[in-house]
C-alpha atoms as a PDB file:
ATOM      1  CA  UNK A   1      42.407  10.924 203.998  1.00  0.00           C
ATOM      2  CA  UNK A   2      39.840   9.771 201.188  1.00  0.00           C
ATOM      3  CA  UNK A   3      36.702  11.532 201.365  1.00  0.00           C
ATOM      4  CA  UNK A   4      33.973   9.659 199.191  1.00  0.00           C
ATOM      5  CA  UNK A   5      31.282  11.568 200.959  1.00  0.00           C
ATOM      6  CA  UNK A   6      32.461  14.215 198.261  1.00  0.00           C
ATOM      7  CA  UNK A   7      30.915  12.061 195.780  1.00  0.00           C
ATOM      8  CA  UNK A   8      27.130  12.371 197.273  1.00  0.00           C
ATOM      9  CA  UNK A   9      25.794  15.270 194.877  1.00  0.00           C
ATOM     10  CA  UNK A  10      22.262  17.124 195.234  1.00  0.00           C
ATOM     11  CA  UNK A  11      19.884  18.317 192.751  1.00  0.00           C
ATOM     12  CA  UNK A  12      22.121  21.225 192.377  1.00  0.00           C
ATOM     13  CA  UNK A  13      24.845  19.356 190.977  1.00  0.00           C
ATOM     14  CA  UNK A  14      22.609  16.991 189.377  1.00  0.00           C
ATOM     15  CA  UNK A  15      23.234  19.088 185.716  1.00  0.00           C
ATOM     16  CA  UNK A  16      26.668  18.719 185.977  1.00  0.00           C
ATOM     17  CA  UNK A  17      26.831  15.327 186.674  1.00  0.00           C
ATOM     18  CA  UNK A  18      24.656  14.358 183.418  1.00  0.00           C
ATOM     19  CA  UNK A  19      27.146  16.192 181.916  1.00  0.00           C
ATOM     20  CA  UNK A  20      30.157  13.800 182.985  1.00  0.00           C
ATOM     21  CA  UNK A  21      27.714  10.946 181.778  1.00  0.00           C
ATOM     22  CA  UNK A  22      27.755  12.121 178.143  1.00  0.00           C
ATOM     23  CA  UNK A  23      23.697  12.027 178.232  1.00  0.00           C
ATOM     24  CA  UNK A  24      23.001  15.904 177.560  1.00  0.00           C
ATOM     25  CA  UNK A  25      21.454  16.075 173.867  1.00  0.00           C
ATOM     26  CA  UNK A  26      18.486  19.179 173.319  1.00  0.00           C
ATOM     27  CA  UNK A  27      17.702  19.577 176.408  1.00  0.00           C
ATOM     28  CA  UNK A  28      21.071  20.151 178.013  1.00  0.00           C
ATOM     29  CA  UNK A  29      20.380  23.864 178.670  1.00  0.00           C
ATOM     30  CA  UNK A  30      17.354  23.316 179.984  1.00  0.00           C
ATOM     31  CA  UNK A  31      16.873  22.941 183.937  1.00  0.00           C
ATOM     32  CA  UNK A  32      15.875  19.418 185.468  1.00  0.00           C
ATOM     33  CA  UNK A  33      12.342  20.136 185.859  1.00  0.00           C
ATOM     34  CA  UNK A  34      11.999  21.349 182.350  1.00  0.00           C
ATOM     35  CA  UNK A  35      13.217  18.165 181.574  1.00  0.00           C
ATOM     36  CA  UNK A  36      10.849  15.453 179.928  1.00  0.00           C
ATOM     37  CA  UNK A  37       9.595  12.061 180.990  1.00  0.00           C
ATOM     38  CA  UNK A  38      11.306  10.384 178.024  1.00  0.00           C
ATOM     39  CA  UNK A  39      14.849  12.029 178.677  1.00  0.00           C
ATOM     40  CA  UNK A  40      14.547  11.432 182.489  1.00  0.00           C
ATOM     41  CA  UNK A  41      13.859   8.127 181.779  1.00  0.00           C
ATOM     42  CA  UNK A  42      16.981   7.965 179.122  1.00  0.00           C
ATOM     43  CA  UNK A  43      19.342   9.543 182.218  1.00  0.00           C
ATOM     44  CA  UNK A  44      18.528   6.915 184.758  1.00  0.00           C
ATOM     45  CA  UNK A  45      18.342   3.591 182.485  1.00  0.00           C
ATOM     46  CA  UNK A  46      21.964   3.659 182.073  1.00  0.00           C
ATOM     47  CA  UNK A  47      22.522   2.240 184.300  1.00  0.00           C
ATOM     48  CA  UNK A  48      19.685  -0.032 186.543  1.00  0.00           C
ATOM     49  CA  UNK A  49      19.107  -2.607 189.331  1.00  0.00           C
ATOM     50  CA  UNK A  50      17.344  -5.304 187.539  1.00  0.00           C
ATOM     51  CA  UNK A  51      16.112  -8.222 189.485  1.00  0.00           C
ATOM     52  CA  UNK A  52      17.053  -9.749 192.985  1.00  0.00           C
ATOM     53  CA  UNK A  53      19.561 -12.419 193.297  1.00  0.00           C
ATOM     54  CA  UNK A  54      18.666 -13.062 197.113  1.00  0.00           C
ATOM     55  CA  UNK A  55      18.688 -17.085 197.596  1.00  0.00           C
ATOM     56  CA  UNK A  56      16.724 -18.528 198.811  1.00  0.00           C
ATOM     57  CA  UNK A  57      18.836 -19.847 201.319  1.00  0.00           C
ATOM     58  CA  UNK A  58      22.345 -19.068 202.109  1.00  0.00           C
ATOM     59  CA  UNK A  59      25.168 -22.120 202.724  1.00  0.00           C
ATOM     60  CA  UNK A  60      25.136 -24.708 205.208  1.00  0.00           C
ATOM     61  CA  UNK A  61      21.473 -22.967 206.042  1.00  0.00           C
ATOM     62  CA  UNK A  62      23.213 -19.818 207.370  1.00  0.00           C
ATOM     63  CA  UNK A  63      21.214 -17.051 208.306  1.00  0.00           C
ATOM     64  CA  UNK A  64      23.069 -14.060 206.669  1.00  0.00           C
ATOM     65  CA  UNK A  65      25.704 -13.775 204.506  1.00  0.00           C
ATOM     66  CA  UNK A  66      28.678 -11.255 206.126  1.00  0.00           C
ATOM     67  CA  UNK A  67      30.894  -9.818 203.306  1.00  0.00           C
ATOM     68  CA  UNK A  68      34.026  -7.828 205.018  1.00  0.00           C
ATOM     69  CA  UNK A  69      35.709  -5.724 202.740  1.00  0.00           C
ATOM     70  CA  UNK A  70      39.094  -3.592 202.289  1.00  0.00           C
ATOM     71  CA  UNK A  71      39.668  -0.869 200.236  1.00  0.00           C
ATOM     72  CA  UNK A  72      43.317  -0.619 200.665  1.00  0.00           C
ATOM     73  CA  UNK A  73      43.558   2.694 198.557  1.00  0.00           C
ATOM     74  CA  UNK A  74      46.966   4.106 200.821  1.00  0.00           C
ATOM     75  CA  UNK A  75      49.092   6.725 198.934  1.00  0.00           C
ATOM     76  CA  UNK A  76      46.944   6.457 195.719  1.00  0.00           C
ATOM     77  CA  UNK A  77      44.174   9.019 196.759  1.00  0.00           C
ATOM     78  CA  UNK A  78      46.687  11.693 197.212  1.00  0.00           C
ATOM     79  CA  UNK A  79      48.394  10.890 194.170  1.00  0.00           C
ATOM     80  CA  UNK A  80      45.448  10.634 192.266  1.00  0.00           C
ATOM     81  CA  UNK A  81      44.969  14.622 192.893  1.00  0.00           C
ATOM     82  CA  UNK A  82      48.254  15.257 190.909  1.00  0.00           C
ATOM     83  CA  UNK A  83      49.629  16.702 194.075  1.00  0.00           C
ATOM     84  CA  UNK A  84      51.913  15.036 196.456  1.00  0.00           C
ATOM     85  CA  UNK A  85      51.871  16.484 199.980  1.00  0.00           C
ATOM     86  CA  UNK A  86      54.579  14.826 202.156  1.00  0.00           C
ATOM     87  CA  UNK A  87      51.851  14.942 205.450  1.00  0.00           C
ATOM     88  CA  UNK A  88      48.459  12.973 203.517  1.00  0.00           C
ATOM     89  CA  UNK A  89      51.161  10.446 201.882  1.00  0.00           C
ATOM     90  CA  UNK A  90      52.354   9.635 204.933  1.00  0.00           C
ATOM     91  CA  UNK A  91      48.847   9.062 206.111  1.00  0.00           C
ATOM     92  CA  UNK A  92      48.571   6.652 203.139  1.00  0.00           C
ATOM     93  CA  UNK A  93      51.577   4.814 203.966  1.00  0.00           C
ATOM     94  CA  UNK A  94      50.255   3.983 207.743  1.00  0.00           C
ATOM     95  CA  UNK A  95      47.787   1.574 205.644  1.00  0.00           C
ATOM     96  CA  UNK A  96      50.139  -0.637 204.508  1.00  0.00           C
ATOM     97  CA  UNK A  97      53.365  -0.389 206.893  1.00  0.00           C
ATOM     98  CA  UNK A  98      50.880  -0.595 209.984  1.00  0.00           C
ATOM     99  CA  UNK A  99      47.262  -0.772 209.145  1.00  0.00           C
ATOM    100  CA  UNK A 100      46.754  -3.971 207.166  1.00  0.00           C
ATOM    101  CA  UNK A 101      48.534  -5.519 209.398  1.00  0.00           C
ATOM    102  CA  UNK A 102      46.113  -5.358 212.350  1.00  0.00           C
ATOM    103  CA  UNK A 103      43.524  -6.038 210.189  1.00  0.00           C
ATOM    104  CA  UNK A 104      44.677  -9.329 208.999  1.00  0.00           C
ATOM    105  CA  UNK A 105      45.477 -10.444 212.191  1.00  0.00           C
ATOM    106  CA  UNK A 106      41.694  -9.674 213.558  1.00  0.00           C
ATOM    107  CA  UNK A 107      40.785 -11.586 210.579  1.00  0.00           C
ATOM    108  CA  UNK A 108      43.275 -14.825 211.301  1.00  0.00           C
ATOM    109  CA  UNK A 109      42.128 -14.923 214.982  1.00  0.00           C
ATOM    110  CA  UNK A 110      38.266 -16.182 213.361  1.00  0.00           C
ATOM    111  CA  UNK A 111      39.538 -17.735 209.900  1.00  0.00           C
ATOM    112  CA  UNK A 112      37.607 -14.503 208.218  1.00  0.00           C
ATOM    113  CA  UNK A 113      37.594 -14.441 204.558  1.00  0.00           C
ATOM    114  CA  UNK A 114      37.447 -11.248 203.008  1.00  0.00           C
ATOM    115  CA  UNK A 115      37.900  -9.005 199.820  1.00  0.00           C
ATOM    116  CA  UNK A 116      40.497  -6.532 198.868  1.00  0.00           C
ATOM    117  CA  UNK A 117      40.297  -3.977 196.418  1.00  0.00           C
ATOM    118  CA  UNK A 118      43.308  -2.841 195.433  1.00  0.00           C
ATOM    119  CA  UNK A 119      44.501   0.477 193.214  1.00  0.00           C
ATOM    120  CA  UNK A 120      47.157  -1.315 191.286  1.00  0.00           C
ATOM    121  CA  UNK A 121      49.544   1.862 192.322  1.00  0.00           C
ATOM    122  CA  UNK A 122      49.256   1.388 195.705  1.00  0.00           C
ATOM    123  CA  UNK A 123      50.470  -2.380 195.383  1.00  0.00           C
ATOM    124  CA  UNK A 124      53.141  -0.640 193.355  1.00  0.00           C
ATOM    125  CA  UNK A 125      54.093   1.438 196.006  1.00  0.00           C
ATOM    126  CA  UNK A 126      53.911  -1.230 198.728  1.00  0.00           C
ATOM    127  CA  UNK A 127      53.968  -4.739 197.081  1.00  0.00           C
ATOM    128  CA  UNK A 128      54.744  -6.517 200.538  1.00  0.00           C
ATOM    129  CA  UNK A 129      50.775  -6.318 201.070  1.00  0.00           C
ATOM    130  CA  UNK A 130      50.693  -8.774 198.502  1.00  0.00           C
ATOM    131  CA  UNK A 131      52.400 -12.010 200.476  1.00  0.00           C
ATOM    132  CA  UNK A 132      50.202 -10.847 203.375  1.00  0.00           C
ATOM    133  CA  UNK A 133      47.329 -10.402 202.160  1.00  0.00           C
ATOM    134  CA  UNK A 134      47.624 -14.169 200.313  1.00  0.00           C
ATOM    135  CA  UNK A 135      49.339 -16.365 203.321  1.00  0.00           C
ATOM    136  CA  UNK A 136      45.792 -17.446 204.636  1.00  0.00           C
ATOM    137  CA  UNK A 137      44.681 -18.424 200.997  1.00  0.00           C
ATOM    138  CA  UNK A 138      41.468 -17.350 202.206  1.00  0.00           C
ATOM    139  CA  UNK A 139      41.084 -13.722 200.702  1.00  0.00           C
ATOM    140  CA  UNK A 140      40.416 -11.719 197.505  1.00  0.00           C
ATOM    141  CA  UNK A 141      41.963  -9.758 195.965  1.00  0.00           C
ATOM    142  CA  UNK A 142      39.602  -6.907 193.367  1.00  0.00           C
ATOM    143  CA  UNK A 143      40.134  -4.445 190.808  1.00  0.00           C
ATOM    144  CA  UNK A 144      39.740  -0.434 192.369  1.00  0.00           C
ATOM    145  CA  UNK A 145      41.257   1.245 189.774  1.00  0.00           C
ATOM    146  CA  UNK A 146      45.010   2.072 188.651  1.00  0.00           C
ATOM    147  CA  UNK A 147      45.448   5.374 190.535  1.00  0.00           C
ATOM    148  CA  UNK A 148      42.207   5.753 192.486  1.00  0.00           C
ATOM    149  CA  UNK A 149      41.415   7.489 189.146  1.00  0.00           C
ATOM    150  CA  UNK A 150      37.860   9.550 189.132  1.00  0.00           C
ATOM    151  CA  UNK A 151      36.719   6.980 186.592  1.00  0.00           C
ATOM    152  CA  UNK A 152      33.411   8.929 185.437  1.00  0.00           C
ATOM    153  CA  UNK A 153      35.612  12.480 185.035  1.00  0.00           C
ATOM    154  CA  UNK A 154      37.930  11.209 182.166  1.00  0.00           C
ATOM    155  CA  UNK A 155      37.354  10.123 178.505  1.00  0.00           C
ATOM    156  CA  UNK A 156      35.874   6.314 177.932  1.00  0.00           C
ATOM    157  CA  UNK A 157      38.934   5.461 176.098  1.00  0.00           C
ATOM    158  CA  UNK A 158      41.114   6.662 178.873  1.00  0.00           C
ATOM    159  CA  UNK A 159      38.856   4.946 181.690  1.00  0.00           C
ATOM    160  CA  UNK A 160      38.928   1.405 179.096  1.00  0.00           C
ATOM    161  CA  UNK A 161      43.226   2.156 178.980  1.00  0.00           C
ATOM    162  CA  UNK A 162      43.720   2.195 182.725  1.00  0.00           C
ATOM    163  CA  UNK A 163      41.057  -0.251 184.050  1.00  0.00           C
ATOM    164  CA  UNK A 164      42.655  -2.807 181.331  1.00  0.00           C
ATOM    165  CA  UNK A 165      45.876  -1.899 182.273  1.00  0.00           C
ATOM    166  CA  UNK A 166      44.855  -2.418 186.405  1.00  0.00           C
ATOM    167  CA  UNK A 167      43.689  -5.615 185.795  1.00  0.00           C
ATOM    168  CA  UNK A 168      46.839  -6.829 183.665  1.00  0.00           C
ATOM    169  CA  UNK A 169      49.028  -5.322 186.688  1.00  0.00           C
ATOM    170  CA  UNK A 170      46.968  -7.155 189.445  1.00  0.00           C
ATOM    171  CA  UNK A 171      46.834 -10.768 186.973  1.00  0.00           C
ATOM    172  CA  UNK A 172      50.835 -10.628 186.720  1.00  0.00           C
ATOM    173  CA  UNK A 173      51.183  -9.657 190.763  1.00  0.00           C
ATOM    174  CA  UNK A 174      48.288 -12.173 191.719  1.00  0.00           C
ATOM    175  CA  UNK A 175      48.867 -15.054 189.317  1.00  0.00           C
ATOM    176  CA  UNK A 176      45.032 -14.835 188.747  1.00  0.00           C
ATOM    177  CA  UNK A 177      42.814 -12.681 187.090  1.00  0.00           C
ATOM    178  CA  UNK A 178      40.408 -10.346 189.015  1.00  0.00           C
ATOM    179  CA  UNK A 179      36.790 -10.547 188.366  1.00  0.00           C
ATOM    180  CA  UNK A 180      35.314  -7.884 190.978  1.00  0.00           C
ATOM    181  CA  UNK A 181      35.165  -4.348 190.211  1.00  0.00           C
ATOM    182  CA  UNK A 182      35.120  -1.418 193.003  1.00  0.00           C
ATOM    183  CA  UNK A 183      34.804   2.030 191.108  1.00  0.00           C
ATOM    184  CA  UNK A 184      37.420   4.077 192.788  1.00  0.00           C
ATOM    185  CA  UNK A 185      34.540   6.480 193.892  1.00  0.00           C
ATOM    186  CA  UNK A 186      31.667   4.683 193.515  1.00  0.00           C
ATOM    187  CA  UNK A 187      30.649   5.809 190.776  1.00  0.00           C
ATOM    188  CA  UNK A 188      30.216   4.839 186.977  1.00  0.00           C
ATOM    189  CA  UNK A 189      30.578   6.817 184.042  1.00  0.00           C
ATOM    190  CA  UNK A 190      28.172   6.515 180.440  1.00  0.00           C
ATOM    191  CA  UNK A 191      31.091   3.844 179.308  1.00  0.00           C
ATOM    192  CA  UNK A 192      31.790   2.086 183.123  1.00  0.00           C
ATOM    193  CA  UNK A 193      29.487  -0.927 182.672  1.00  0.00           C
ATOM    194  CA  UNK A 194      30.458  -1.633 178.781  1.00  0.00           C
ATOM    195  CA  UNK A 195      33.919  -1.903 179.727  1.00  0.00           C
ATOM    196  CA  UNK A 196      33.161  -4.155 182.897  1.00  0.00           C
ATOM    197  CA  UNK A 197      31.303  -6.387 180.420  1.00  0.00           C
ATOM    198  CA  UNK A 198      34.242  -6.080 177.364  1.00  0.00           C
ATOM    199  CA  UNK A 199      36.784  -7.195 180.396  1.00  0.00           C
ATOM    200  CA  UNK A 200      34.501  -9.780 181.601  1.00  0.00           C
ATOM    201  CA  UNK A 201      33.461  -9.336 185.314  1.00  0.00           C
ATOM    202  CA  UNK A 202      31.859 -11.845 187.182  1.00  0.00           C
ATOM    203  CA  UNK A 203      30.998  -8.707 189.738  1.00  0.00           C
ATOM    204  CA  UNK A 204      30.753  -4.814 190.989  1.00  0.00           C
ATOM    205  CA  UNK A 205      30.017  -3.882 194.184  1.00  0.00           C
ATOM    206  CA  UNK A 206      30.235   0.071 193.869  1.00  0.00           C
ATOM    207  CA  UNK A 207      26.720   1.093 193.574  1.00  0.00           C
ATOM    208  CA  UNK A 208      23.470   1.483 196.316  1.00  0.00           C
ATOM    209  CA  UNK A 209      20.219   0.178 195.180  1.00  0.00           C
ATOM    210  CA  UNK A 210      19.293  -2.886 197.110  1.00  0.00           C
ATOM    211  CA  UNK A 211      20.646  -4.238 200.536  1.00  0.00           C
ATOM    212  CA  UNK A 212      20.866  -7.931 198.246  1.00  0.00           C
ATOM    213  CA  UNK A 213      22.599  -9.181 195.583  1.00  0.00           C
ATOM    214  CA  UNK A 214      21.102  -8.172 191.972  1.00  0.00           C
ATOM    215  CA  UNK A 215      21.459  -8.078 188.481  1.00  0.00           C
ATOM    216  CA  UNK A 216      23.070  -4.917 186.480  1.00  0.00           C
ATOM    217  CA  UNK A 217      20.423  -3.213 183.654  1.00  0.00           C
ATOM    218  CA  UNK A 218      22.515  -1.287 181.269  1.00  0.00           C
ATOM    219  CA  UNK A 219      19.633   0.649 179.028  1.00  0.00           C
ATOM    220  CA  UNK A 220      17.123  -1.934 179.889  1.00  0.00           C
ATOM    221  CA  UNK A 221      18.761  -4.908 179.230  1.00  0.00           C
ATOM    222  CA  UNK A 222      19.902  -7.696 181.453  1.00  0.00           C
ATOM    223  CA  UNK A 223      23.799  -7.949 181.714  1.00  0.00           C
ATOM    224  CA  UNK A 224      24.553 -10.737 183.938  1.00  0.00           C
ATOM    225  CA  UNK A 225      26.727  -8.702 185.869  1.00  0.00           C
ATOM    226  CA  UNK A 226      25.581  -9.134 189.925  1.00  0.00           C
ATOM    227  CA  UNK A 227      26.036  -5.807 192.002  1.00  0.00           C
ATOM    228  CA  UNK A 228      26.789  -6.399 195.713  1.00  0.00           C
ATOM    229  CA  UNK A 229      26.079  -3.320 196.770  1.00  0.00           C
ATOM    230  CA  UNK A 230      27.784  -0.834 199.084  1.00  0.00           C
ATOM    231  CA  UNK A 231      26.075   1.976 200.991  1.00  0.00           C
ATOM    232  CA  UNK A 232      27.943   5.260 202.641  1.00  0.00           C
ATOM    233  CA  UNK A 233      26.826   4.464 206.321  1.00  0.00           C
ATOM    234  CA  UNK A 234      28.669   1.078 205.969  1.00  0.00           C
ATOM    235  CA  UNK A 235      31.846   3.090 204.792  1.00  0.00           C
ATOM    236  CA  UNK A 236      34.473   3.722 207.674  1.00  0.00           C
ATOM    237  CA  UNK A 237      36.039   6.413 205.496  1.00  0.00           C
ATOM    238  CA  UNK A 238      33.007   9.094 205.723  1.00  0.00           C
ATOM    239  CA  UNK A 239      31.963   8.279 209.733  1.00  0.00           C
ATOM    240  CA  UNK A 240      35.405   8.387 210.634  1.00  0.00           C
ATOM    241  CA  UNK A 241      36.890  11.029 209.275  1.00  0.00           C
ATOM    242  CA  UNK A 242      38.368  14.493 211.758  1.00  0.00           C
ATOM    243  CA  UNK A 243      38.631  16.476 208.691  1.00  0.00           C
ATOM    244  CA  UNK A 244      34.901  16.239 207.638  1.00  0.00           C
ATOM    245  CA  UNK A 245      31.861  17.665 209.369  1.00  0.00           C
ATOM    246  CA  UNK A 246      30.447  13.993 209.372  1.00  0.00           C
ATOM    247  CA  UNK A 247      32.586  12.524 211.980  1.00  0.00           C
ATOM    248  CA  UNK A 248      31.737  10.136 214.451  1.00  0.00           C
ATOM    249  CA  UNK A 249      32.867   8.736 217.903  1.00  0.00           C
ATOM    250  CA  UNK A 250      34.463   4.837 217.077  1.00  0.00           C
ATOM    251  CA  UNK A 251      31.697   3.435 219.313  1.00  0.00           C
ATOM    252  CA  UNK A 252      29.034   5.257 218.029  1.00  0.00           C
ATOM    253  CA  UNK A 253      29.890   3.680 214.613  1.00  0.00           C
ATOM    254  CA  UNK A 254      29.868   0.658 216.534  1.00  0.00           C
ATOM    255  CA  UNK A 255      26.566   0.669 217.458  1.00  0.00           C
ATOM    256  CA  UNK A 256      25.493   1.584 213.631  1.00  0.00           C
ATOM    257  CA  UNK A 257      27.047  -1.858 212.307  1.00  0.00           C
ATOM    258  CA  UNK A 258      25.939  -3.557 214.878  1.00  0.00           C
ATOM    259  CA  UNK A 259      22.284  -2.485 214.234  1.00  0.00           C
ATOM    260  CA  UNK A 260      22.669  -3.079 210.366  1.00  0.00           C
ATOM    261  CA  UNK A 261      23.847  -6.448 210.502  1.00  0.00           C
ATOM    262  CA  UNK A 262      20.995  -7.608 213.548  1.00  0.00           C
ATOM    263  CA  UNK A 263      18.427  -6.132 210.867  1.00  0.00           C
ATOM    264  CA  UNK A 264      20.061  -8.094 208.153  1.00  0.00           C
ATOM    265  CA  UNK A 265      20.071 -11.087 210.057  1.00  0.00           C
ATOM    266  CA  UNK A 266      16.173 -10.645 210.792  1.00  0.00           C
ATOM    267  CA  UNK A 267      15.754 -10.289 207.217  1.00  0.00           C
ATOM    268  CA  UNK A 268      18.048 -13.132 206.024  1.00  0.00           C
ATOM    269  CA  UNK A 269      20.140 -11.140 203.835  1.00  0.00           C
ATOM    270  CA  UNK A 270      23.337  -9.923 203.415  1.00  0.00           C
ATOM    271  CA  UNK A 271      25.864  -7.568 205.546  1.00  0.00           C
ATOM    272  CA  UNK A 272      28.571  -5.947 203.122  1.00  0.00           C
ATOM    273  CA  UNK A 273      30.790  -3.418 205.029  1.00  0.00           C
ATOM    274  CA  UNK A 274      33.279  -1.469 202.941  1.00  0.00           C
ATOM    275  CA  UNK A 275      36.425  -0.336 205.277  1.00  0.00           C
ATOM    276  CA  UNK A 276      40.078   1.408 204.516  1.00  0.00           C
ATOM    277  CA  UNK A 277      42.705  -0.083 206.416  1.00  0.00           C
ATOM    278  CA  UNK A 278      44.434   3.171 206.840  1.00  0.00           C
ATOM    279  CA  UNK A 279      41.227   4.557 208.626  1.00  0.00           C
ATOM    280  CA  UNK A 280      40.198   1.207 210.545  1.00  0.00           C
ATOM    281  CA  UNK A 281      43.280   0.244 211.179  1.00  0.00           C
ATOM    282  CA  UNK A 282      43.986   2.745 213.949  1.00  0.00           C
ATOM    283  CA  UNK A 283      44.315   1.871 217.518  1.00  0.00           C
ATOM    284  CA  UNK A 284      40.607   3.326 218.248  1.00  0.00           C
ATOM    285  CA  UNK A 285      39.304   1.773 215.383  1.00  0.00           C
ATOM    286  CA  UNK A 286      40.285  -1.855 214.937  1.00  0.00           C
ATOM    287  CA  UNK A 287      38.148  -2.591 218.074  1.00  0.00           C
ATOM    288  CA  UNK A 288      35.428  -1.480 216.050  1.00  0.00           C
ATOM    289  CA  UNK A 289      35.877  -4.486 213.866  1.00  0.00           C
ATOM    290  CA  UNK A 290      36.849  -6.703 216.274  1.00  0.00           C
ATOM    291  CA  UNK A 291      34.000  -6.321 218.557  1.00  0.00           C
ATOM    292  CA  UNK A 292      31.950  -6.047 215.897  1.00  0.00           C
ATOM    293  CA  UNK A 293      33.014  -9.691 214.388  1.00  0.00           C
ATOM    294  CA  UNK A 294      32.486 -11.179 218.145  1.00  0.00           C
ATOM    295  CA  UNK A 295      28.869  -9.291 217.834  1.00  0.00           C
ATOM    296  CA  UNK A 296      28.463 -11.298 214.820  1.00  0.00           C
ATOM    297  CA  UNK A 297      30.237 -14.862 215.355  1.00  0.00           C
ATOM    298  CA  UNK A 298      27.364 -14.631 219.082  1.00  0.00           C
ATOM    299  CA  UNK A 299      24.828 -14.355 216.739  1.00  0.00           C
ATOM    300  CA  UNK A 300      25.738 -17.748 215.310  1.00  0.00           C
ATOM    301  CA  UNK A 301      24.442 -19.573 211.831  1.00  0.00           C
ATOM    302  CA  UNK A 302      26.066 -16.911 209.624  1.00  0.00           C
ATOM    303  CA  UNK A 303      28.463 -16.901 206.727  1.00  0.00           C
ATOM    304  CA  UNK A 304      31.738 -15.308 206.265  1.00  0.00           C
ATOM    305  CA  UNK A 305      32.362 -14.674 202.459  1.00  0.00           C
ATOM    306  CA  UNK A 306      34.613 -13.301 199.938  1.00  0.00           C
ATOM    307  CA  UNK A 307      32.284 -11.408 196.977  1.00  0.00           C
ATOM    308  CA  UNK A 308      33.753 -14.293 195.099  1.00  0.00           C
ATOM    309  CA  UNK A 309      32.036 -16.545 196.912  1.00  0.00           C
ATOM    310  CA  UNK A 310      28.963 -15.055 197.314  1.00  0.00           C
ATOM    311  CA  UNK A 311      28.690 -14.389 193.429  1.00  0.00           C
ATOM    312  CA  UNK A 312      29.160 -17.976 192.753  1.00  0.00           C
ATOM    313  CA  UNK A 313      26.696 -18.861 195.508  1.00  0.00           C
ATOM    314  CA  UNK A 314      23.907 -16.056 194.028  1.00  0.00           C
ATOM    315  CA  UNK A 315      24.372 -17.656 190.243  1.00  0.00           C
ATOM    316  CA  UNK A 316      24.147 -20.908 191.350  1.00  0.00           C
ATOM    317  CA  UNK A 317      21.119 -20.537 192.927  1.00  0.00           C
ATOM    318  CA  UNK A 318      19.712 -18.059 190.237  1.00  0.00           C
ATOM    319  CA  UNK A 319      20.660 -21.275 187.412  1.00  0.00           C
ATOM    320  CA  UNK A 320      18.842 -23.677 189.874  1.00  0.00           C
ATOM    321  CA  UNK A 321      15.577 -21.680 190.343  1.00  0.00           C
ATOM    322  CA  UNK A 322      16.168 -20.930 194.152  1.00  0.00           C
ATOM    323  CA  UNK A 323      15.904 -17.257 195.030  1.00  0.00           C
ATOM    324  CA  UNK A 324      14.315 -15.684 197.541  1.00  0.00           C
ATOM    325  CA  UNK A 325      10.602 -14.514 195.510  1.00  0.00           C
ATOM    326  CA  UNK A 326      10.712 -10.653 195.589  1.00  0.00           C
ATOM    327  CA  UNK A 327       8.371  -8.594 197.831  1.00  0.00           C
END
């Protein structure tokens, strides 16, 4: 079962994860509030939100924009652990011999877009996902690594090799080449957002700053990357796992998408919800999702977007002059 809520750290761990970011110089002994303004400035301008890309309107007039969204990590999360425990690979497996399946079809029975983020070994594992996942011709498909890697644990050059080589594996399965990025963890490392902009992203959506679109800083500077970002209540993974001490009833979860999306709709925005189909997939669970997408489609005057489309939309808008003036 992936547990991403691992990645939230504390102040305790806040040394170590510096560290991983290749930022320590002179002051790398020293504790955080020793620390001065100049070097905590240094730490957190790596990476930045710069400015909003809310339109000013969303398409066809629509209220909010609803972005529904699949990591479909399976097997690879296991694997990625070097270990390979018959009982969590099976686990895995349910995502793509059972899962998906159920999730597609609550998508068909509305004509739902959505985005998939793929770790290119769990296609390899299961490359039936692939034909149906594409039938509709309605759905993304997005870079999440090669193994489920922990991207900001390993050397730059290493995290460069396999992202380059995920994206040449998903271009030659897809026929087209990706141009979102989900960090396998949500997280970046000192070198994640050069290599994003070497590959030549359009997109990320792995990081928490902003309920809207916006515009990636790296050190200050403006990158013309826009970050759709992602948030850890509007993960299924973390609410709904047994194994964690942050589990939650199905319905209670419910309730909390519900609630986020009626606020995003009162504030014209956008409602990006980040789900596995091996954990939403479940009997329990896919009525989550499908009640919650008939709590939406009441609601009326929203759209239903791949990130594609919503990146498009957002620069378009941003070329033209029409976003939404910041509060």
């Amino acid at each position: 079962m992936i547990s991403k809520v691992g990645a939230l750290i504390g102040l305790g761990s806040l040394l170590g994860f510096a560290a991983g970011y290749g930022l320590l110089s002179a002051q790398e002994n020293l504790p955080p509030w020793q620390w001065s303004e100049a070097y905590i400035r240094d730490v957190v301008d790596n990476v930045r939100a710069g400015r909003s890309l809310q339109p000013a309107s969303w398409p066809g007039d629509a209220r909010v924009a609803v972005l529904l969204s699949f990591d479909v990590d399976n097997e690879s999360v296991t694997l990625r652990n070097g270990e390979a425990p018959v009982g969590p690979l099976s686990q895995g497996e349910y995502g793509a011999r059972v899962a998906l399946g159920r999730v597609l079809d609550a998508l068909a029975e509305h004509d739902i877009p959505a985005s998939f983020f793929i770790p290119s070994v769990s296609l390899m594992l299961n490359p039936q996902m692939l034909d149906a996942i594409q039938v509709s011709g309605r759905h993304e498909i997005g870079i999440h690594g090669w193994i489920h890697e922990r991207n900001n644990q390993i050397p730059a050059a290493e995290e460069r090799r396999l992202l380059l080589k995920a994206v040449d594996y998903l271009e030659e399965m897809t026929g087209s080449r990706p141009v979102g990025y989900r960090a396998p963890s949500w997280n970046f490392s000192e070198s994640t957002l050069d290599i994003l902009r070497e590959i030549g992203f359009l997109y990320d959506s792995s990081l928490m700053a902003d309920d809207r679109p916006y515009e990636l800083m790296a050190n200050g500077e403006a990158t013309g990357i826009v970050e759709l970002p992602v948030e850890w209540i509007l993960d299924d993974a973390p609410l709904f796992n047994p194994s964690g001490n942050s589990y939650s009833p199905p319905r209670e979860v419910l309730q909390v998408y519900k609630d986020e999306f009626d606020v995003a709709y009162e504030e014209g925005t956008m409602f990006l919800l980040t789900m596995h189909p091996h954990v939403i997939g479940h009997r329990s669970r896919i009525l989550v999702l499908k009640e919650l997408i008939d709590h939406i489609r009441q609601k009326g005057n929203v759209w239903f977007a791949t990130h594609r489309d919503a990146v498009d939309y957002v620069k378009l808008m941003s070329e033209q002059g029409k976003l939404r003036s910041q509060r």
